[in-house]
Every structure is written in C-alpha cells, then in structure tokens.
PDB file of N, CA and C in Angstrom:
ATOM      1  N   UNK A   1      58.080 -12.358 198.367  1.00  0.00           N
ATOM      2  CA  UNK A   1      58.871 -11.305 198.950  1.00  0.00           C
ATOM      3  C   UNK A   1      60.247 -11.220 198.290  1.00  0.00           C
ATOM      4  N   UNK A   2      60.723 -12.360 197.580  1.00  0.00           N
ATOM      5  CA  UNK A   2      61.526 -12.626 197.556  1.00  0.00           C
ATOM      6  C   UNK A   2      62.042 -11.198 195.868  1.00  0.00           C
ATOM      7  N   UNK A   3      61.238 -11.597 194.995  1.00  0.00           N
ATOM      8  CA  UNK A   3      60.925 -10.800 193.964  1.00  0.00           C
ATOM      9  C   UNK A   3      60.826  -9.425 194.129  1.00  0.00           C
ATOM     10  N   UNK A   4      60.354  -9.089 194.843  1.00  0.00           N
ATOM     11  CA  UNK A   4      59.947  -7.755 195.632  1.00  0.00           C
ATOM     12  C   UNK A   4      61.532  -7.048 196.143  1.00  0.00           C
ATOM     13  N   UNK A   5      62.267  -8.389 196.253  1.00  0.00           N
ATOM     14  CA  UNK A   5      63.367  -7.243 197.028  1.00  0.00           C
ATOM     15  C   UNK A   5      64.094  -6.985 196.119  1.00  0.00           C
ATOM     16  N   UNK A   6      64.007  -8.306 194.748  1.00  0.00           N
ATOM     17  CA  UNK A   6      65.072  -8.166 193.367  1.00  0.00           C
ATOM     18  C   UNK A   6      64.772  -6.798 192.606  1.00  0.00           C
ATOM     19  N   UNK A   7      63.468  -6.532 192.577  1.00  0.00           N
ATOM     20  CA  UNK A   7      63.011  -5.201 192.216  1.00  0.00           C
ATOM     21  C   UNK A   7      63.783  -4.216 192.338  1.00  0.00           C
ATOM     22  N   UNK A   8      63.933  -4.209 193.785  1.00  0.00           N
ATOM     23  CA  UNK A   8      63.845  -2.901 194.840  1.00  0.00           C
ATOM     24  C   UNK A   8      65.265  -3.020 193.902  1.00  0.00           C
ATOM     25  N   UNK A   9      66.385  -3.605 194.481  1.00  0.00           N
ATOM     26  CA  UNK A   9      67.685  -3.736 193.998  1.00  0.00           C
ATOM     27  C   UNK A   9      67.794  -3.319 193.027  1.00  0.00           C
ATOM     28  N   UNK A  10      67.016  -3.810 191.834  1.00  0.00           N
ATOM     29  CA  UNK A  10      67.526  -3.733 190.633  1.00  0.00           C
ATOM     30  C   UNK A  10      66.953  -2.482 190.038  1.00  0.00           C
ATOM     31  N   UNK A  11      65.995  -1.685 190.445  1.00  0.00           N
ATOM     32  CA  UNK A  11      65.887   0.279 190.458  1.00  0.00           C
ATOM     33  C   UNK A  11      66.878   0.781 190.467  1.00  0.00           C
ATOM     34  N   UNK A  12      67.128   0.308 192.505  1.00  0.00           N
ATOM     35  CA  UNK A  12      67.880   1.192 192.812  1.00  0.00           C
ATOM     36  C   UNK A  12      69.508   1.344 192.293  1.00  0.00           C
ATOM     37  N   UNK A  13      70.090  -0.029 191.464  1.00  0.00           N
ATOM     38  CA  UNK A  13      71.120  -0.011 190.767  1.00  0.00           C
ATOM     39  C   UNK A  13      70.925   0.512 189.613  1.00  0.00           C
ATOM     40  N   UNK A  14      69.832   0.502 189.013  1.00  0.00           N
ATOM     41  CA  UNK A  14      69.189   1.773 187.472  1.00  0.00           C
ATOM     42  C   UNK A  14      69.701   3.489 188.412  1.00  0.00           C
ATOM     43  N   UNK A  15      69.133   4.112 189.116  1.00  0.00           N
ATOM     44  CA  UNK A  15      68.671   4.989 189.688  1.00  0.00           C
ATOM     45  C   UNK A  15      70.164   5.052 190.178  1.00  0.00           C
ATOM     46  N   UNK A  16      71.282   4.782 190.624  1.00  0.00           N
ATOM     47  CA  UNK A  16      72.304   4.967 190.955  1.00  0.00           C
ATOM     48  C   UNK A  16      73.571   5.074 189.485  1.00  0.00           C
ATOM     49  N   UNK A  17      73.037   4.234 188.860  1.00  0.00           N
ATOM     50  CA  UNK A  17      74.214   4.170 187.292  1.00  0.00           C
ATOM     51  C   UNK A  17      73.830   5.530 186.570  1.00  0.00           C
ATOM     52  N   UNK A  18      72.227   5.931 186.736  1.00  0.00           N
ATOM     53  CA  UNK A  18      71.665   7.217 186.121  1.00  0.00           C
ATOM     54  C   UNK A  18      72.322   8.215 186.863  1.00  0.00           C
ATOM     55  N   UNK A  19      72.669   8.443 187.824  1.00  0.00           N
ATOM     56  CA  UNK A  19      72.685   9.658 188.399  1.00  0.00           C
ATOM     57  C   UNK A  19      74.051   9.976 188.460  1.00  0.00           C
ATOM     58  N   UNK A  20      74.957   8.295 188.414  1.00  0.00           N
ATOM     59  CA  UNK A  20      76.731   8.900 188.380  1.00  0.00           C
ATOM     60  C   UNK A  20      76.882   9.669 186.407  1.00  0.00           C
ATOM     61  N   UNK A  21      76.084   8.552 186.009  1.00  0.00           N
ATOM     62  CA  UNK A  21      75.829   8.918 184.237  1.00  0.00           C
ATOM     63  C   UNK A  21      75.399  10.188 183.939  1.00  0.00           C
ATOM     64  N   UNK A  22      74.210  10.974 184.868  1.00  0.00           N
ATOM     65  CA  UNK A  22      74.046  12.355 184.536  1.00  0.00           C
ATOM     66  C   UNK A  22      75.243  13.299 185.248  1.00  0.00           C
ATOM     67  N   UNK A  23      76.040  13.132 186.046  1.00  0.00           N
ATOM     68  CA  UNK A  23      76.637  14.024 186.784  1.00  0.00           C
ATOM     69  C   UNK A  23      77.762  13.806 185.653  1.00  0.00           C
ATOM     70  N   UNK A  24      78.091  13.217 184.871  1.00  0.00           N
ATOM     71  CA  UNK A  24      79.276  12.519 183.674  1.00  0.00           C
ATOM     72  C   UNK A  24      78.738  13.742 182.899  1.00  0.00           C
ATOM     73  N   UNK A  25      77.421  13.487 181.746  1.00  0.00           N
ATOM     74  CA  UNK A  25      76.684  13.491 181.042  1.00  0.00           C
ATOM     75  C   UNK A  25      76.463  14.977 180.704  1.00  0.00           C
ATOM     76  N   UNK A  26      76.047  15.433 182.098  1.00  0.00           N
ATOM     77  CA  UNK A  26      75.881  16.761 182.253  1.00  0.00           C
ATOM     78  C   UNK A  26      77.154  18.244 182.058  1.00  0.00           C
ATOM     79  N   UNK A  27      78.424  18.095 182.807  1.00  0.00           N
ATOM     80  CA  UNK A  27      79.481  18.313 182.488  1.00  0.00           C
ATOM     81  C   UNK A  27      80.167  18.138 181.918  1.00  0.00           C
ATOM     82  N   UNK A  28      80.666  16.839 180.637  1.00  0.00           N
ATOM     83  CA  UNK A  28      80.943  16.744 179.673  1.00  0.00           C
ATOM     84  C   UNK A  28      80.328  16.301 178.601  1.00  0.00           C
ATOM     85  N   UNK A  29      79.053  15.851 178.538  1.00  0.00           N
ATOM     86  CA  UNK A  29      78.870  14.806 177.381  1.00  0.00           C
ATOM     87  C   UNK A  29      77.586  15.819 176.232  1.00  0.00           C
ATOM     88  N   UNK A  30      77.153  16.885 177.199  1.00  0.00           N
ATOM     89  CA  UNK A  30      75.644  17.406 176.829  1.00  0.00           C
ATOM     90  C   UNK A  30      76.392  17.962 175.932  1.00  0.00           C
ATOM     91  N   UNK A  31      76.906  19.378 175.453  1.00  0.00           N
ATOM     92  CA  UNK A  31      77.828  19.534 174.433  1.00  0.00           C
ATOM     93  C   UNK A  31      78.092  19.146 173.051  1.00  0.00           C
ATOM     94  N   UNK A  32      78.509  17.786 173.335  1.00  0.00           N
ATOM     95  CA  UNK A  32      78.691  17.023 172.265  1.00  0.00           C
ATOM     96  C   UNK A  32      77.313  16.094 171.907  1.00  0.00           C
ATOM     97  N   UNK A  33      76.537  15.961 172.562  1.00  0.00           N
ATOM     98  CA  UNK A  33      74.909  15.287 171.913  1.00  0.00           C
ATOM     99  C   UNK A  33      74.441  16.479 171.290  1.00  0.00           C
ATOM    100  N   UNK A  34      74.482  17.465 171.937  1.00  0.00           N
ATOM    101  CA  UNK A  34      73.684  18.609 171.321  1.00  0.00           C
ATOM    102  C   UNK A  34      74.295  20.132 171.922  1.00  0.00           C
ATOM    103  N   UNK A  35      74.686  20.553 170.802  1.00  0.00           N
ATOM    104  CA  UNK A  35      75.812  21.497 170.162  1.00  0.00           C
ATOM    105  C   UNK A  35      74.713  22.857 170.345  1.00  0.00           C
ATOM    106  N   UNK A  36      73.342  22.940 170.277  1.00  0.00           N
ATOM    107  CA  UNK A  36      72.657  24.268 171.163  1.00  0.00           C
ATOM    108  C   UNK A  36      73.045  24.080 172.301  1.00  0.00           C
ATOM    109  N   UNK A  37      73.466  23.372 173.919  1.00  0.00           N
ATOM    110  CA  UNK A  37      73.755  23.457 175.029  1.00  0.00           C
ATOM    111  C   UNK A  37      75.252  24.317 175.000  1.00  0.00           C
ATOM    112  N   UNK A  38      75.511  24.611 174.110  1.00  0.00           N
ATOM    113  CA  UNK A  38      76.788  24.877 174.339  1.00  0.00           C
ATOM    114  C   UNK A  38      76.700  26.550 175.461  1.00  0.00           C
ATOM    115  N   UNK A  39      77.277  26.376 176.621  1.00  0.00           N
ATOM    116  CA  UNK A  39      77.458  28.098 176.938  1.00  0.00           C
ATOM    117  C   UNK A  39      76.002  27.555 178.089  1.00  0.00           C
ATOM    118  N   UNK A  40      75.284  26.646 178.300  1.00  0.00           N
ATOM    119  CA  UNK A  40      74.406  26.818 179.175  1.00  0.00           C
ATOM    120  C   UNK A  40      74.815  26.801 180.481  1.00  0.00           C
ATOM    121  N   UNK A  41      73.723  27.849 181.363  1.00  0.00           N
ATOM    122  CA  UNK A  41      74.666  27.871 182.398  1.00  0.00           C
ATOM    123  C   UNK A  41      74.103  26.685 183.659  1.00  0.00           C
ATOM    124  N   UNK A  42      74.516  26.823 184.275  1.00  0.00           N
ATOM    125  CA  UNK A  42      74.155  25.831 185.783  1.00  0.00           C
ATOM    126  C   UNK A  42      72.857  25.639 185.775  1.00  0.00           C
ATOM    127  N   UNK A  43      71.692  26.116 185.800  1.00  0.00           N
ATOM    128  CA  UNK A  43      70.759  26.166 186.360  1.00  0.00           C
ATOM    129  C   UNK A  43      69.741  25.982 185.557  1.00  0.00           C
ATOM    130  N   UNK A  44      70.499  25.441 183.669  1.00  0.00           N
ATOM    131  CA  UNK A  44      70.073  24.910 182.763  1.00  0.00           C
ATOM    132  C   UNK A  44      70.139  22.950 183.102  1.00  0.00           C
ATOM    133  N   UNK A  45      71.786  22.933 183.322  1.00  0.00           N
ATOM    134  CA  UNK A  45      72.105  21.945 183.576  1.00  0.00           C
ATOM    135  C   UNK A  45      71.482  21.273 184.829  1.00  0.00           C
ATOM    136  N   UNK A  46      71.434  21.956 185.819  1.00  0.00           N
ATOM    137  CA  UNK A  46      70.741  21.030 186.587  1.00  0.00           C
ATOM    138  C   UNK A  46      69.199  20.979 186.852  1.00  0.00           C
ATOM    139  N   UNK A  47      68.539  21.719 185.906  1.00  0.00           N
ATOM    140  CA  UNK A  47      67.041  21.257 185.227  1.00  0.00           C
ATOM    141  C   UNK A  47      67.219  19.786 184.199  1.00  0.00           C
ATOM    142  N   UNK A  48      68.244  19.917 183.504  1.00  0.00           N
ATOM    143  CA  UNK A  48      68.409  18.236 182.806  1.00  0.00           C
ATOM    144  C   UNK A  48      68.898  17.017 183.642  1.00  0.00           C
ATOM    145  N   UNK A  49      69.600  17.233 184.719  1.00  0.00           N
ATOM    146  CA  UNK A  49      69.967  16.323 185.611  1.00  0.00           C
ATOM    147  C   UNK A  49      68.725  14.713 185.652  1.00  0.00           C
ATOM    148  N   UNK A  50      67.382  15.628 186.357  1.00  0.00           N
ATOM    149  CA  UNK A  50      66.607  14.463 186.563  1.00  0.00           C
ATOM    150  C   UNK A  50      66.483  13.390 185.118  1.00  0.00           C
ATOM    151  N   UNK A  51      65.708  14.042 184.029  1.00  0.00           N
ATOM    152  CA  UNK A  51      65.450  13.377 183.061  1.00  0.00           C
ATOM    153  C   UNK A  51      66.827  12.883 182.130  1.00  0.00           C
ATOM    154  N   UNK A  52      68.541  13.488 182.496  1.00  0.00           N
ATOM    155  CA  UNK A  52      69.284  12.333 181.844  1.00  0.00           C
ATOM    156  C   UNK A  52      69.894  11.132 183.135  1.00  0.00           C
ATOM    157  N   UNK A  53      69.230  11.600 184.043  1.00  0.00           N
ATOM    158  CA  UNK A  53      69.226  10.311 185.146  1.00  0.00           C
ATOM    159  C   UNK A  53      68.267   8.921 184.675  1.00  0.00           C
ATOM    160  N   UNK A  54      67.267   9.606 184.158  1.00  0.00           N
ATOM    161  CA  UNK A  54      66.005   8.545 183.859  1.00  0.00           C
ATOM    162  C   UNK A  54      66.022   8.091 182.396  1.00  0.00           C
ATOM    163  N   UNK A  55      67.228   8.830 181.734  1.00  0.00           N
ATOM    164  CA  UNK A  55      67.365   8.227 180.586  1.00  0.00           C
ATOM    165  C   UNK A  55      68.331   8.402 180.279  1.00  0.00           C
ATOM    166  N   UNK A  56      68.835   7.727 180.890  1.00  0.00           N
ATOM    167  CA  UNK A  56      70.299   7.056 181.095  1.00  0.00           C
ATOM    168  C   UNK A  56      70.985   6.427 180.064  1.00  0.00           C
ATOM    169  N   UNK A  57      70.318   5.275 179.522  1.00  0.00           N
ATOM    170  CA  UNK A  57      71.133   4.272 178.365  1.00  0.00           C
ATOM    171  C   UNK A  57      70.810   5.063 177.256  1.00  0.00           C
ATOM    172  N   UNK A  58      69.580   5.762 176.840  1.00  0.00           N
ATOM    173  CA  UNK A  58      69.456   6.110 175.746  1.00  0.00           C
ATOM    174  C   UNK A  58      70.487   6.993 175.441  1.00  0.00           C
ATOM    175  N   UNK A  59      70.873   8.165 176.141  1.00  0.00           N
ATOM    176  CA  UNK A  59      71.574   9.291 175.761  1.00  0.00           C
ATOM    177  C   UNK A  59      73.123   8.880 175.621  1.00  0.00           C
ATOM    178  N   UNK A  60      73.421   6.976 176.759  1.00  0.00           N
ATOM    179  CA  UNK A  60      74.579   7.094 176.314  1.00  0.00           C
ATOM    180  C   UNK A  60      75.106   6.606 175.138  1.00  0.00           C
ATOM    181  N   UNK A  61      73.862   5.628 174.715  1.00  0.00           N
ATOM    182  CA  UNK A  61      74.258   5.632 173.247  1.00  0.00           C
ATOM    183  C   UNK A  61      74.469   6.712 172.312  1.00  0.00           C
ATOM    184  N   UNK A  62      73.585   7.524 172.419  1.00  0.00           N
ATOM    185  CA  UNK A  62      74.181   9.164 171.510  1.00  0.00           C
ATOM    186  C   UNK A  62      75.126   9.545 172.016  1.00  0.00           C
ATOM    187  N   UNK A  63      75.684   9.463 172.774  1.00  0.00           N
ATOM    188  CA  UNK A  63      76.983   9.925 173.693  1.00  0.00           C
ATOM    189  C   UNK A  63      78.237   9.209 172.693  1.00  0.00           C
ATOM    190  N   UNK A  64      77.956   8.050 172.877  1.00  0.00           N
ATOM    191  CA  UNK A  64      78.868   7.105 171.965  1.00  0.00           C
ATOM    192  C   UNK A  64      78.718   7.259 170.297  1.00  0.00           C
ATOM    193  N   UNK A  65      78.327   7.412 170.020  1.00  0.00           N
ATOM    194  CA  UNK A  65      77.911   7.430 168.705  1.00  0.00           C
ATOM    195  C   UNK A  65      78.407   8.518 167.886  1.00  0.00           C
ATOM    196  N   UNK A  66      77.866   9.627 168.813  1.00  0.00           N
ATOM    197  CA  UNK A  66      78.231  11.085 168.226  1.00  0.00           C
ATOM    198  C   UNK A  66      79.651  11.542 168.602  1.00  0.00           C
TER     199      UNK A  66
END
C-alpha cells in the first residue's frame, strides 16, 4: 500500500508542475518554440493546454534552448 500511495503522489506532483508549466507555456513560451503560433487565438491555446501539461519537461527544454 505503501508504494501505491508514492505513486499516487508522485503523478499527482507530475500533473500539477504540468499544468502551472502549461498555463506559463501557453501565454508566453508557445511563440517562441514555434513562431507559426504566433496570433493564435484562445481557443487554439487552450486545445494545447492538455498535451503541454503531459509534456511538460520535453517542451521545457525547447523552451530553454530556443
């Protein structure tokens, strides 16, 4: 049980760093990874929300990089 709860924890601290990271990501960072987003409106952006929640580290390395 004990494992089971380290799990749970350790998602839900993935699943929480993703979602402050896309709300970052989304309003300033998309832009600068990729220069077609430029001018997209809301309802672009929050169709990318889920999947830069779930991929989280990857994009912030392009984030950093670029």
């Amino acid at each position: 049980m004990i494992a089971a709860e380290w799990i749970a924890i350790a998602l839900t601290g993935y699943a929480c760093a993703g979602l402050l990271f896309a709300l970052l990501f989304v309003c300033f960072g998309m832009e600068r990874v990729d220069p077609a987003t430029r001018g997209s409106r809301f309802g672009f952006r929050l169709i990318m929300l889920p999947g830069v929640a779930a991929l989280w580290p990857l994009l912030l390395r392009r984030w950093v990089v670029s």
